[in-house]
N, C-alpha and C. Protein backbone atom coordinates (compact mmCIF):
# COMPACT_ATOMS: atom_id res chain seq x y z
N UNK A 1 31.54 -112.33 -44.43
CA UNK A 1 32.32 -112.72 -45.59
C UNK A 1 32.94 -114.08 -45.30
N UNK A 2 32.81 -115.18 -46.05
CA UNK A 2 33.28 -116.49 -46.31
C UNK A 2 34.97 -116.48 -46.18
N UNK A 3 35.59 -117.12 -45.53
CA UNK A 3 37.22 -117.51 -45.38
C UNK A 3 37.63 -117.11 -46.42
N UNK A 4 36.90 -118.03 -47.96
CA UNK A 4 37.48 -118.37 -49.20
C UNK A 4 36.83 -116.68 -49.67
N UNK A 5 36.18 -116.15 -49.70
CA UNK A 5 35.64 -115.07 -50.00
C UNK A 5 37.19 -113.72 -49.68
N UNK A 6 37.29 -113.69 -48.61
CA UNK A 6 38.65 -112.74 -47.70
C UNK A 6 39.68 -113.31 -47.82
N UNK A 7 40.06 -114.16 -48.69
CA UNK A 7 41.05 -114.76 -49.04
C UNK A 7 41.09 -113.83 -50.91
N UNK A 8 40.10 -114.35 -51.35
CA UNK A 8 39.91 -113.55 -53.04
C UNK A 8 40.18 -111.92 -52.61
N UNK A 9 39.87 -111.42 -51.65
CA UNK A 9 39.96 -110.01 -51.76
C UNK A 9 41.28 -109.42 -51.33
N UNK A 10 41.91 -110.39 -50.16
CA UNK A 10 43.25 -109.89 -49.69
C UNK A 10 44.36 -109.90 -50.93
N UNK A 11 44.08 -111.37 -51.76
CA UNK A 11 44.68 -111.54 -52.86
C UNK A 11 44.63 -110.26 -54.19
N UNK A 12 43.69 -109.73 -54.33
CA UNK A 12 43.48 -108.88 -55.20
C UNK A 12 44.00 -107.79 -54.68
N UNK A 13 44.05 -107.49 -53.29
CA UNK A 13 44.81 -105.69 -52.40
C UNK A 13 46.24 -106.55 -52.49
N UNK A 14 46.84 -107.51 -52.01
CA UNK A 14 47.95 -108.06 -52.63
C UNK A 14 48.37 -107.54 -54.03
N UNK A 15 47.88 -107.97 -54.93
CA UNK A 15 48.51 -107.70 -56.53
C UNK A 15 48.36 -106.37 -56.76
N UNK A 16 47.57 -105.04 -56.33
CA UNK A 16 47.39 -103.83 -56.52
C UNK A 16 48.73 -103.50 -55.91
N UNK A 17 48.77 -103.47 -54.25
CA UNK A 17 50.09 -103.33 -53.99
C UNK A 17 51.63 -103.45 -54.82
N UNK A 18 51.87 -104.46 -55.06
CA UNK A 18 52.59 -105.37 -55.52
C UNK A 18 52.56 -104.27 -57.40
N UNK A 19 52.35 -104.22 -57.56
CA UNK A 19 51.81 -103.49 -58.84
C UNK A 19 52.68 -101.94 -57.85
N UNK A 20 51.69 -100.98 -57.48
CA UNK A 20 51.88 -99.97 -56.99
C UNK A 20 53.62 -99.63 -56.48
N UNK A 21 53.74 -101.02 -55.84
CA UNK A 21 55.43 -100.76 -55.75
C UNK A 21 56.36 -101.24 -56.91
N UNK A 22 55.91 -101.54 -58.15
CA UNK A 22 56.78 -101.50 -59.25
C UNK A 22 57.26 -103.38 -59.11
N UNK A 23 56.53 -104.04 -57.99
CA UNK A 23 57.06 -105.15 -58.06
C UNK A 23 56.47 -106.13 -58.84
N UNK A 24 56.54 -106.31 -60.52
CA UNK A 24 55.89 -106.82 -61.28
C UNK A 24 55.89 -108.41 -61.18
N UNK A 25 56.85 -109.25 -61.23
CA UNK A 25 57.17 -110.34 -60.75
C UNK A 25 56.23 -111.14 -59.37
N UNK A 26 56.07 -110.00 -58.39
CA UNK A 26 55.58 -110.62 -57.31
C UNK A 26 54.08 -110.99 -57.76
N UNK A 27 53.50 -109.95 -58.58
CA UNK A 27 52.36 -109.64 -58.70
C UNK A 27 51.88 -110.65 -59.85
N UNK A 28 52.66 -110.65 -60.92
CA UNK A 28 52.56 -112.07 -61.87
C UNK A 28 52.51 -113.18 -61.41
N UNK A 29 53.08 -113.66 -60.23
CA UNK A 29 52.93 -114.91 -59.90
C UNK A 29 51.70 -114.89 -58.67
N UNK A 30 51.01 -113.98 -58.48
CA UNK A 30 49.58 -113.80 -58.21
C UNK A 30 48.55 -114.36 -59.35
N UNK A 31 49.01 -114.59 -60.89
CA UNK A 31 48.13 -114.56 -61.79
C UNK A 31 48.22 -116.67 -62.12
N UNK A 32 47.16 -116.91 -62.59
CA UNK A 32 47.19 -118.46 -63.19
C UNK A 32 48.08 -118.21 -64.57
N UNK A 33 48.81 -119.41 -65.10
CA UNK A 33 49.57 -119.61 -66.16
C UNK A 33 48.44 -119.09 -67.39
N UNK A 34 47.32 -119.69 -67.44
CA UNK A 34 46.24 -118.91 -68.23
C UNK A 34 45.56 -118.06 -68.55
N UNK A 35 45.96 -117.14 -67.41
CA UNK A 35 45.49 -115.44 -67.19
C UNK A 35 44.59 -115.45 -68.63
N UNK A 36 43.30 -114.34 -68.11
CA UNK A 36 42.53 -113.98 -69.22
C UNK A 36 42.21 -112.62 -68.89
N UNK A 37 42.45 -111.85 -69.80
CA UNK A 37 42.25 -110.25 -69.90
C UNK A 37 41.02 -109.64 -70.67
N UNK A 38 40.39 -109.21 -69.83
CA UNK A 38 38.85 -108.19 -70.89
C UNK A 38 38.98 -106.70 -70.83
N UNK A 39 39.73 -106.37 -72.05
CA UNK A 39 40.26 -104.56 -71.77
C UNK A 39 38.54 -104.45 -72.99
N UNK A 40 38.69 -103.15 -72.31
CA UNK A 40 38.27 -101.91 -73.67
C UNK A 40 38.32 -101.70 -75.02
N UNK A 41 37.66 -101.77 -75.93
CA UNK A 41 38.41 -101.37 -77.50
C UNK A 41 39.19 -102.67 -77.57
N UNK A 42 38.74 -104.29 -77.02
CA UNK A 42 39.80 -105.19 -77.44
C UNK A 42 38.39 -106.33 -77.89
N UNK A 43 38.50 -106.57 -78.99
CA UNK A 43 36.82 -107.76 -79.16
C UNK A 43 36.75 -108.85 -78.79
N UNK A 44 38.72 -109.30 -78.56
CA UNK A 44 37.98 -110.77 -77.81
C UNK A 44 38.95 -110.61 -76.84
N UNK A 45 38.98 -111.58 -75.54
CA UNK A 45 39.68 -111.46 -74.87
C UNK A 45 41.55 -111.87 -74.92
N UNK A 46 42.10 -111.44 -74.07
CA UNK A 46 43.60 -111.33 -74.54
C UNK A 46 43.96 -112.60 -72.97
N UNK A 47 45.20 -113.26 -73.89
CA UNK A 47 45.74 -114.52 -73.00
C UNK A 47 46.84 -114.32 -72.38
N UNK A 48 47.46 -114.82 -71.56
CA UNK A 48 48.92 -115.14 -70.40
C UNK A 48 49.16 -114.04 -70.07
N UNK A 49 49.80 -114.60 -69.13
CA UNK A 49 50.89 -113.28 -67.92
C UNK A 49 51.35 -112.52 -68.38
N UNK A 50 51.94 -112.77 -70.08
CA UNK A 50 52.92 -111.58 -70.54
C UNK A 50 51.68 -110.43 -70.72
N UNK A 51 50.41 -110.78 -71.54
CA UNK A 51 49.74 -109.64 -71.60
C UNK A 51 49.23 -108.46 -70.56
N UNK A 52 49.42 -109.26 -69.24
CA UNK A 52 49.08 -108.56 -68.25
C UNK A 52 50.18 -107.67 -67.76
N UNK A 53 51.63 -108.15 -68.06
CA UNK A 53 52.84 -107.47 -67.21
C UNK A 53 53.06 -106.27 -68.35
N UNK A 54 52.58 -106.62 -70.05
CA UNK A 54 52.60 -105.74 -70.66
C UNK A 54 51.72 -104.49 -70.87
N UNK A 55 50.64 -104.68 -69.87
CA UNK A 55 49.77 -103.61 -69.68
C UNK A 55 50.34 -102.49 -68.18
N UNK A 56 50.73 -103.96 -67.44
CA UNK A 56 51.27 -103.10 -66.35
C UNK A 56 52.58 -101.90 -66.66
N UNK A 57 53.47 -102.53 -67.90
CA UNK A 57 54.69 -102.00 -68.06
C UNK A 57 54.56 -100.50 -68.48
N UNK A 58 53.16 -100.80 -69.27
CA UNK A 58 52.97 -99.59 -70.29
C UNK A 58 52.65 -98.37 -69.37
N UNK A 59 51.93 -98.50 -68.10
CA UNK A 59 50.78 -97.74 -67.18
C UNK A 59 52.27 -97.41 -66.28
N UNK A 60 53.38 -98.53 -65.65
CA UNK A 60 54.29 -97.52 -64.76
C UNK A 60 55.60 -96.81 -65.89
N UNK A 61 55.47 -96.95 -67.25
CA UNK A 61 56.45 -96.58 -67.74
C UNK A 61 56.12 -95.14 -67.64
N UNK A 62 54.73 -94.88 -67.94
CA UNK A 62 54.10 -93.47 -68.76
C UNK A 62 53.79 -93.04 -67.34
N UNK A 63 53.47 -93.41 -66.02
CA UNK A 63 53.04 -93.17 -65.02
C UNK A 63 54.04 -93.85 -63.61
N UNK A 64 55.45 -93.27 -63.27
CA UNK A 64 56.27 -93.91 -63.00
C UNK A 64 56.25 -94.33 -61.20
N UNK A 65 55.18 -93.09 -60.75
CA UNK A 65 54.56 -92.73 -59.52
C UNK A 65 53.68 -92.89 -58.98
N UNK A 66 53.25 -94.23 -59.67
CA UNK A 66 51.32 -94.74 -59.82
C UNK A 66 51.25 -94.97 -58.66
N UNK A 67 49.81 -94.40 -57.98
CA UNK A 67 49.47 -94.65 -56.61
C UNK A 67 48.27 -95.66 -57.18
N UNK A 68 47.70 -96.31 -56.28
CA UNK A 68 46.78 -97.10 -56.31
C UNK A 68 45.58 -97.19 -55.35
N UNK A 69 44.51 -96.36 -54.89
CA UNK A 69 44.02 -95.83 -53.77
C UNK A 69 42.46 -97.17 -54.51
N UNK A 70 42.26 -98.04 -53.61
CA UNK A 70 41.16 -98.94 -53.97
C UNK A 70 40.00 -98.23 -52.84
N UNK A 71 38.96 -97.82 -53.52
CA UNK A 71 37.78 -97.24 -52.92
C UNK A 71 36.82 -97.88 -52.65
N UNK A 72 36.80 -98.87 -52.71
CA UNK A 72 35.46 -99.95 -52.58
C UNK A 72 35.97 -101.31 -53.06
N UNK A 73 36.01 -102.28 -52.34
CA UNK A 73 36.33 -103.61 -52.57
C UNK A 73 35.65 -104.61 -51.96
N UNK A 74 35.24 -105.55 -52.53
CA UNK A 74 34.03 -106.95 -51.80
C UNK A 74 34.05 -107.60 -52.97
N UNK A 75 33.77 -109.35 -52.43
CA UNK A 75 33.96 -110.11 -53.10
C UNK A 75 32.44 -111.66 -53.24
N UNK A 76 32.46 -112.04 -54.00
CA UNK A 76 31.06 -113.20 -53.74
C UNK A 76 31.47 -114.31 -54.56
N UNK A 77 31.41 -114.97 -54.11
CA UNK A 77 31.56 -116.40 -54.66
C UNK A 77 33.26 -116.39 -55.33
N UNK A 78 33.77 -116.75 -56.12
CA UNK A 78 34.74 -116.92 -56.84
C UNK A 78 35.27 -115.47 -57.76
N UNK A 79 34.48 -114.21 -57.55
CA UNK A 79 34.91 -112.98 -57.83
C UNK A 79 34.95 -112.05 -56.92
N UNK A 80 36.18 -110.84 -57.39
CA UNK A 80 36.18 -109.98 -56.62
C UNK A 80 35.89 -108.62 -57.64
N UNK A 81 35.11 -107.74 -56.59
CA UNK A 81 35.08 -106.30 -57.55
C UNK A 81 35.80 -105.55 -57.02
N UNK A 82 36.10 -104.37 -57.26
CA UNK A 82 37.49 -103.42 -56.93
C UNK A 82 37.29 -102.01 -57.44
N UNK A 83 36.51 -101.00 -56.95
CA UNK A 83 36.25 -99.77 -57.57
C UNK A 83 37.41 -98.72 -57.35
N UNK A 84 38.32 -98.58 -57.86
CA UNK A 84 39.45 -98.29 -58.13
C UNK A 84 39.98 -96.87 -58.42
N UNK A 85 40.95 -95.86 -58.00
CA UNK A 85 41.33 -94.37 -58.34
C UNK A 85 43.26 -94.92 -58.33
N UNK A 86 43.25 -94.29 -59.59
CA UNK A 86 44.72 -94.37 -59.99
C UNK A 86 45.34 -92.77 -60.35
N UNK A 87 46.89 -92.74 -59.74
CA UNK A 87 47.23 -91.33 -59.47
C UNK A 87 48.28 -91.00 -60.26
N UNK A 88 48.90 -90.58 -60.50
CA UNK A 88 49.85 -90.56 -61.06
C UNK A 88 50.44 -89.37 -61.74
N UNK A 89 52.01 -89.21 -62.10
CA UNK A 89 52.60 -87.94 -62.66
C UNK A 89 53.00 -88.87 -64.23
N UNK A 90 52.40 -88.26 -65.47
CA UNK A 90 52.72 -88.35 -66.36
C UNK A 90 53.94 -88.03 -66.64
N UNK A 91 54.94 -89.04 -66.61
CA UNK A 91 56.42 -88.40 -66.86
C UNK A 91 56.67 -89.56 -68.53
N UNK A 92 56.07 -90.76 -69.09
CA UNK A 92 56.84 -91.06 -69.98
C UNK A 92 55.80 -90.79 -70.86
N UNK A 93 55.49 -91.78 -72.12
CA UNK A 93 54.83 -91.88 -73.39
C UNK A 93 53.63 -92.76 -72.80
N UNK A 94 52.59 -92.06 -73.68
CA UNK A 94 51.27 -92.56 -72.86
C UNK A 94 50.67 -92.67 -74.09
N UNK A 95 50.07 -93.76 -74.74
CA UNK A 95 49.85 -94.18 -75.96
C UNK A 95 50.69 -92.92 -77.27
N UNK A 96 49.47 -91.84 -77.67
CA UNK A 96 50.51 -91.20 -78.18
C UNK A 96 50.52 -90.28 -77.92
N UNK A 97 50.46 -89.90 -76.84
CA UNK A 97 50.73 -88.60 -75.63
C UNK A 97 52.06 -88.66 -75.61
N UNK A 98 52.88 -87.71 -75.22
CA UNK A 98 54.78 -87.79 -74.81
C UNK A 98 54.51 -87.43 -73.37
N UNK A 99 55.26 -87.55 -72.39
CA UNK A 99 55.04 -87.04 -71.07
C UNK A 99 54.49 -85.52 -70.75
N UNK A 100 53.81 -85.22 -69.99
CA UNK A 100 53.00 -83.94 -69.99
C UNK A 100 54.05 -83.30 -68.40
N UNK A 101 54.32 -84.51 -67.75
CA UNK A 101 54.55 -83.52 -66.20
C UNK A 101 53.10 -83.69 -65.25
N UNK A 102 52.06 -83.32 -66.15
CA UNK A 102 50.42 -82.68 -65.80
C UNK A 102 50.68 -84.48 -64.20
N UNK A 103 49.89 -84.16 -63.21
CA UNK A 103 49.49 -85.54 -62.24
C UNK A 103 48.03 -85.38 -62.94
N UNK A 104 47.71 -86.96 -63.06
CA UNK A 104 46.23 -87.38 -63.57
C UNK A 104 45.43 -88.37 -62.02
N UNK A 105 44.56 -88.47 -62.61
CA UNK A 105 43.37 -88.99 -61.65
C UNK A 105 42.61 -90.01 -62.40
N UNK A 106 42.11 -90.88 -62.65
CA UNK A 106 41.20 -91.50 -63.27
C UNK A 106 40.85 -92.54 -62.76
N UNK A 107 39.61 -93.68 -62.41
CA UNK A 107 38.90 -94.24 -62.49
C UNK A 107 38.68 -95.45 -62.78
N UNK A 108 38.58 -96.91 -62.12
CA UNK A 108 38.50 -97.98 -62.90
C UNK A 108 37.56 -99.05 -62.29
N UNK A 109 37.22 -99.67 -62.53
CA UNK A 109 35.63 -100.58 -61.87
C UNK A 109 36.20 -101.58 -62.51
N UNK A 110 37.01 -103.10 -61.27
CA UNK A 110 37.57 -103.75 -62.14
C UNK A 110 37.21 -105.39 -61.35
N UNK A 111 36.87 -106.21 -62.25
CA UNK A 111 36.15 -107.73 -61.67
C UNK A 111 37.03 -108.45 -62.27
N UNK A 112 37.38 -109.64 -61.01
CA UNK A 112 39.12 -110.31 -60.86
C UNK A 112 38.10 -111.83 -60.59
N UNK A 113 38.01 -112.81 -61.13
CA UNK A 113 37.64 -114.23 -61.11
C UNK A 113 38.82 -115.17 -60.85
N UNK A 114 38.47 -116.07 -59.56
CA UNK A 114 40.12 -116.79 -59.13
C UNK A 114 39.78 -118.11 -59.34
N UNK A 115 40.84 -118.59 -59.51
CA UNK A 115 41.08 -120.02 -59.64
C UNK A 115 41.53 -120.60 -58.24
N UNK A 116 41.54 -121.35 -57.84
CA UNK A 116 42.43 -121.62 -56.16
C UNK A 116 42.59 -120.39 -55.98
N UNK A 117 44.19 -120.28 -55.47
CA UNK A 117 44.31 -118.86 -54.80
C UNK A 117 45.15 -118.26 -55.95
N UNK A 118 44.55 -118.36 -57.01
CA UNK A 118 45.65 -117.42 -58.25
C UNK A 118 43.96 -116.55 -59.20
N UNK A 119 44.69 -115.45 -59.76
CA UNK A 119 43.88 -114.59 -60.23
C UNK A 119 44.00 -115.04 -61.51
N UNK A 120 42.49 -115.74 -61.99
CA UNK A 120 42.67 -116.22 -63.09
C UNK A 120 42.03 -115.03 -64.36
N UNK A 121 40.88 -114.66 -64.05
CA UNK A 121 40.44 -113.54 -65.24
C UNK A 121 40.23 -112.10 -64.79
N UNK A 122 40.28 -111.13 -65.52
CA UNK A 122 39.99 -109.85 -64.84
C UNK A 122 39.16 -108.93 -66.53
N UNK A 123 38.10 -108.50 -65.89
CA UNK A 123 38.00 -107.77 -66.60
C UNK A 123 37.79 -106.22 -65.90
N UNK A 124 38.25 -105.24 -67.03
CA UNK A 124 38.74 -103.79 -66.55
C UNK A 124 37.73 -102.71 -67.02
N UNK A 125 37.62 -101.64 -66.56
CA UNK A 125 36.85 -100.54 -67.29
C UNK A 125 36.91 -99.20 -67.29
N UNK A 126 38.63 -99.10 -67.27
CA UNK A 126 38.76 -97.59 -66.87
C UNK A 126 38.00 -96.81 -67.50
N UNK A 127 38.28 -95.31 -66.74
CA UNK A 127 38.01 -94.15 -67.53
C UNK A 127 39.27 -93.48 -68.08
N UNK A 128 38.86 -94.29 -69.45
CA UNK A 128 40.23 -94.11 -70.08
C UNK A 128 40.17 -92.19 -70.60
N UNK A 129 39.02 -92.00 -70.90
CA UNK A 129 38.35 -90.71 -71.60
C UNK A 129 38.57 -89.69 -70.43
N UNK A 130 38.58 -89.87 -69.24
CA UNK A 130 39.03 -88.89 -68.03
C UNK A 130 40.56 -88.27 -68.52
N UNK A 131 41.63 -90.04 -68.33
CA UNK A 131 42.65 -90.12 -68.40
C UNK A 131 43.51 -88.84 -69.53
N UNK A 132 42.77 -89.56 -70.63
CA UNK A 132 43.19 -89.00 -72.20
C UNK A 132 43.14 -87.46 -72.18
N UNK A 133 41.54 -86.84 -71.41
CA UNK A 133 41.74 -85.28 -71.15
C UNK A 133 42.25 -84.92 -70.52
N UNK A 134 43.42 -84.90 -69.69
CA UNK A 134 44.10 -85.02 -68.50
C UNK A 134 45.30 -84.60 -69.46
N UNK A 135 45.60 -85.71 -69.99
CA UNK A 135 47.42 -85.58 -70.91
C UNK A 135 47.12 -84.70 -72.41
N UNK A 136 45.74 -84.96 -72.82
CA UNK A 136 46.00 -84.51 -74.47
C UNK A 136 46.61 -82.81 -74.37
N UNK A 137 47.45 -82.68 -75.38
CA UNK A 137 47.69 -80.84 -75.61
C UNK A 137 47.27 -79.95 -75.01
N UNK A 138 45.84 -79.94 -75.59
CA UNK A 138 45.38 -79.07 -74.97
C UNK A 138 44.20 -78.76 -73.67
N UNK A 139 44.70 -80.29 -72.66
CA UNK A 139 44.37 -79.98 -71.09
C UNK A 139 45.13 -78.68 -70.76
N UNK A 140 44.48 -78.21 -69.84
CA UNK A 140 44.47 -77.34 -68.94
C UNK A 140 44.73 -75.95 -69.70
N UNK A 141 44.21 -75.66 -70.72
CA UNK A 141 44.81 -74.66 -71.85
C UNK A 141 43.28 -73.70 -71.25
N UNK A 142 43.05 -72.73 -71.00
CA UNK A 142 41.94 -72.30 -71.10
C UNK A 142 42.14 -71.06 -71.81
């Protein structure tokens, strides 16, 4: 692996961390002033730091205990990939879920493109559909 290569990847286990301990600030100024976001269900891509701290806000509000366990990580040229397991106890409002209590598990396969040493684009791909059966009503109802 290339200097500049283990540099993109430490940076990306950096901002997961940094994230994981609720330290949003540290982790934003990991990102370029131009940040570019590629979610799911979104048609074009979404711009700046706020959109990113507002995704983060939403995920530790509803998930206040988020672990961040990265299962596979490597990087090539100017990207990094990141095959990703996120943990967590549903304690707040989770789109329009209310807190369940239920701990979830789900899934994310996520490619981070850098600028110098700042994380300029990311696109994401949870398993949001894991997630959603996890909290809706009637999980774990058998």
């Amino acid at each position: 692996m290339s200097t500049i290569t283990g540099k993109n990847v430490a940076l990306v286990r950096t901002a997961f961390q940094c994230v994981e301990d609720g330290d949003l600030d540290a982790a934003e100024e990991l990102l370029t002033e131009n940040f570019i976001a590629h979610v799911p269900g979104v048609p074009e891509p979404l711009h700046g730091r706020e959109i990113w701290r507002m995704g983060s806000n939403v995920m530790l509000d509803a998930f206040p205990d988020l672990k961040i366990d990265i299962q596979d990580i490597f990087g090539a040229g100017d990207k990094v990939t990141a095959l990703v397991n996120f943990r967590g106890t549903h304690l707040g409002t989770f789109q329009q879920f209310e807190a369940t209590g239920r701990t979830v598990s789900y899934r994310s396969v996520e490619v981070y493109r850098m600028e110098g040493e700042k994380i300029a684009e990311e696109w994401v791909a949870p398993d949001l559909l894991s997630l959603m059966q996890q909290i809706a009503p009637a999980a774990g109802a058998h």
